[in-house]
C-alpha atoms as a PDB file:
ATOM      1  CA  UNK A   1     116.426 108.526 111.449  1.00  0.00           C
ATOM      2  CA  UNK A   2     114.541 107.659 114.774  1.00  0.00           C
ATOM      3  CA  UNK A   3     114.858 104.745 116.101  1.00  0.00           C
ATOM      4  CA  UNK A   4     111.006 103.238 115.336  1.00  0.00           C
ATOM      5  CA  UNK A   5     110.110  99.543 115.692  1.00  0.00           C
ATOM      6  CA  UNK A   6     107.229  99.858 113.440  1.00  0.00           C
ATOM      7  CA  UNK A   7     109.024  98.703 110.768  1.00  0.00           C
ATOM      8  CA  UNK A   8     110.955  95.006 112.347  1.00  0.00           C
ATOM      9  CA  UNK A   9     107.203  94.923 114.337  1.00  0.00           C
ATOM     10  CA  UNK A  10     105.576  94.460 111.035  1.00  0.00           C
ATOM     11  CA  UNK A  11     108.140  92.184 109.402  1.00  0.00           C
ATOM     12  CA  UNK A  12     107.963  90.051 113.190  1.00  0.00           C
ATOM     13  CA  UNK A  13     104.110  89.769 112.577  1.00  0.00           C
ATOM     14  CA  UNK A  14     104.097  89.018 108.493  1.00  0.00           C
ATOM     15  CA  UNK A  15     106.806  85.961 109.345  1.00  0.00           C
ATOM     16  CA  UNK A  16     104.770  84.833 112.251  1.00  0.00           C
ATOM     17  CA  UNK A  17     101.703  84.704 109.938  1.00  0.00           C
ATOM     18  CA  UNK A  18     103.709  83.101 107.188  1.00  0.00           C
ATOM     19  CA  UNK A  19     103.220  85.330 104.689  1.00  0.00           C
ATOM     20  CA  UNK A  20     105.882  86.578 102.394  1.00  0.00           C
ATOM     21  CA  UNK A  21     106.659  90.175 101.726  1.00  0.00           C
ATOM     22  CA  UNK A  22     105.671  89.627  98.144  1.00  0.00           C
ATOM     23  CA  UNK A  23     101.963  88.191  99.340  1.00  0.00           C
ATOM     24  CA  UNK A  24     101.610  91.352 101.956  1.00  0.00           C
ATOM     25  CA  UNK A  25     102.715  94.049  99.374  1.00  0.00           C
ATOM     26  CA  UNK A  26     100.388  92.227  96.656  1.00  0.00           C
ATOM     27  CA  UNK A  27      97.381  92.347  99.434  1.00  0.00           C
ATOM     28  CA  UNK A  28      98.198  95.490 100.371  1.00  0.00           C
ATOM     29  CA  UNK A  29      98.947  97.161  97.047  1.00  0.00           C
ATOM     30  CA  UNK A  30     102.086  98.355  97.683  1.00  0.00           C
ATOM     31  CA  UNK A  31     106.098  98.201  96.607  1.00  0.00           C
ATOM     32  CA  UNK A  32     107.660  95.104  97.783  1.00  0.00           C
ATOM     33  CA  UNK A  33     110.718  97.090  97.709  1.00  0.00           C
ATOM     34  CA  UNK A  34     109.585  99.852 100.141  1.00  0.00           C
ATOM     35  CA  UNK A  35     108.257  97.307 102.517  1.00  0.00           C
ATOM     36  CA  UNK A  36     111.234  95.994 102.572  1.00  0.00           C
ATOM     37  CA  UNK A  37     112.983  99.267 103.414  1.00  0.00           C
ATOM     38  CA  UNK A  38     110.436  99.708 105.974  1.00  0.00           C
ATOM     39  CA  UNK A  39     110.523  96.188 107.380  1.00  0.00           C
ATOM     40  CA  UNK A  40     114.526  96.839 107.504  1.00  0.00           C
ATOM     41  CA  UNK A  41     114.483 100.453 109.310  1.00  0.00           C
ATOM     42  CA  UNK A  42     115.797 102.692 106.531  1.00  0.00           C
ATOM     43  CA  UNK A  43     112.823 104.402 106.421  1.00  0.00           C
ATOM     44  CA  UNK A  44     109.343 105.456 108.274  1.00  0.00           C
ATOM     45  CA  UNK A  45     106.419 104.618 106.711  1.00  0.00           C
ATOM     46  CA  UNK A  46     102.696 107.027 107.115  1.00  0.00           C
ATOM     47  CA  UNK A  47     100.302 105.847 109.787  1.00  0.00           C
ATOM     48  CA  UNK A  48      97.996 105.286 106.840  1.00  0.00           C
ATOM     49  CA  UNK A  49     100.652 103.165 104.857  1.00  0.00           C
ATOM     50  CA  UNK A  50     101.272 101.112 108.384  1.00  0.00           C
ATOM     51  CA  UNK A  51      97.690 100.972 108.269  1.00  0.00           C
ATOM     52  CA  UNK A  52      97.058  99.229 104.677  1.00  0.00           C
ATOM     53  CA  UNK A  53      99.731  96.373 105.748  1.00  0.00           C
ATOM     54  CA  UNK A  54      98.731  95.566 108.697  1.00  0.00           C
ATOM     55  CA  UNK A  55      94.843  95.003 108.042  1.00  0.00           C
ATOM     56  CA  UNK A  56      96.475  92.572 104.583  1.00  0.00           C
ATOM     57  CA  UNK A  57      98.314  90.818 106.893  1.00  0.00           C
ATOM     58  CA  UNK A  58      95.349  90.663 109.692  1.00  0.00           C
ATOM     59  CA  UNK A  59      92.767  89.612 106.479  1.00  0.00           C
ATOM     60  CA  UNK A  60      95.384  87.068 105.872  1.00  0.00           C
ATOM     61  CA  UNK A  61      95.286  85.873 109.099  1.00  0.00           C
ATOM     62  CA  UNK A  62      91.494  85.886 109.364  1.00  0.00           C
ATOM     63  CA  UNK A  63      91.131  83.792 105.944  1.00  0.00           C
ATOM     64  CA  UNK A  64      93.715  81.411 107.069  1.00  0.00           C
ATOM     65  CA  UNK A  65      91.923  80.893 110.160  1.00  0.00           C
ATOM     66  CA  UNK A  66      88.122  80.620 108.767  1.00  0.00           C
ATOM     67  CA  UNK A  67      89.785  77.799 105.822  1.00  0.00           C
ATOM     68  CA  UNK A  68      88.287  74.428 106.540  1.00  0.00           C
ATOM     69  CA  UNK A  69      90.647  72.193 108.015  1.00  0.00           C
ATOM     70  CA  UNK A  70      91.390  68.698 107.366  1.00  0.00           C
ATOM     71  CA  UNK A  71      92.165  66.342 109.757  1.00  0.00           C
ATOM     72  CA  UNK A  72      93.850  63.138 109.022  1.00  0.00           C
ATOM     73  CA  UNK A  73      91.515  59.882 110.264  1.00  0.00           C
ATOM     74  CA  UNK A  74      93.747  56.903 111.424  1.00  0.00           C
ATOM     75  CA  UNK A  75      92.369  53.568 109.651  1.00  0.00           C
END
């Protein structure tokens, strides 16, 4: 096995956006179990596959940030 840092990048970037891997592989349509693998480094994902997961995790992202927000008003 090489030693790629696609798979701890994407994990780094799904925690950062507070998603879980259950929510990403659900997004993406994928196995939450080989995410994990890939996430962990026991195996190489296709460019295509990395592809899928990221964009869930960027449309997650996008939707979070386009939500209305709610401030709280002192009285």
């Amino acid at each position: 096995m090489s030693g790629s840092t696609t798979g701890p990048a994407l994990r780094a970037l799904r925690e950062q956006s507070g998603l879980t891997a259950r929510q990403v592989a659900a997004r993406a349509g994928v196995s939450e179990s080989y995410l994990s693998r890939v996430e962990n480094g026991r195996v190489i994902a296709e460019a295509a596959w990395i592809g899928n997961v990221a964009a869930a995790i960027a449309a997650a992202i996008l939707e979070a940030a386009a939500a209305p927000q709610r401030v709280a008003v002192a009285s």
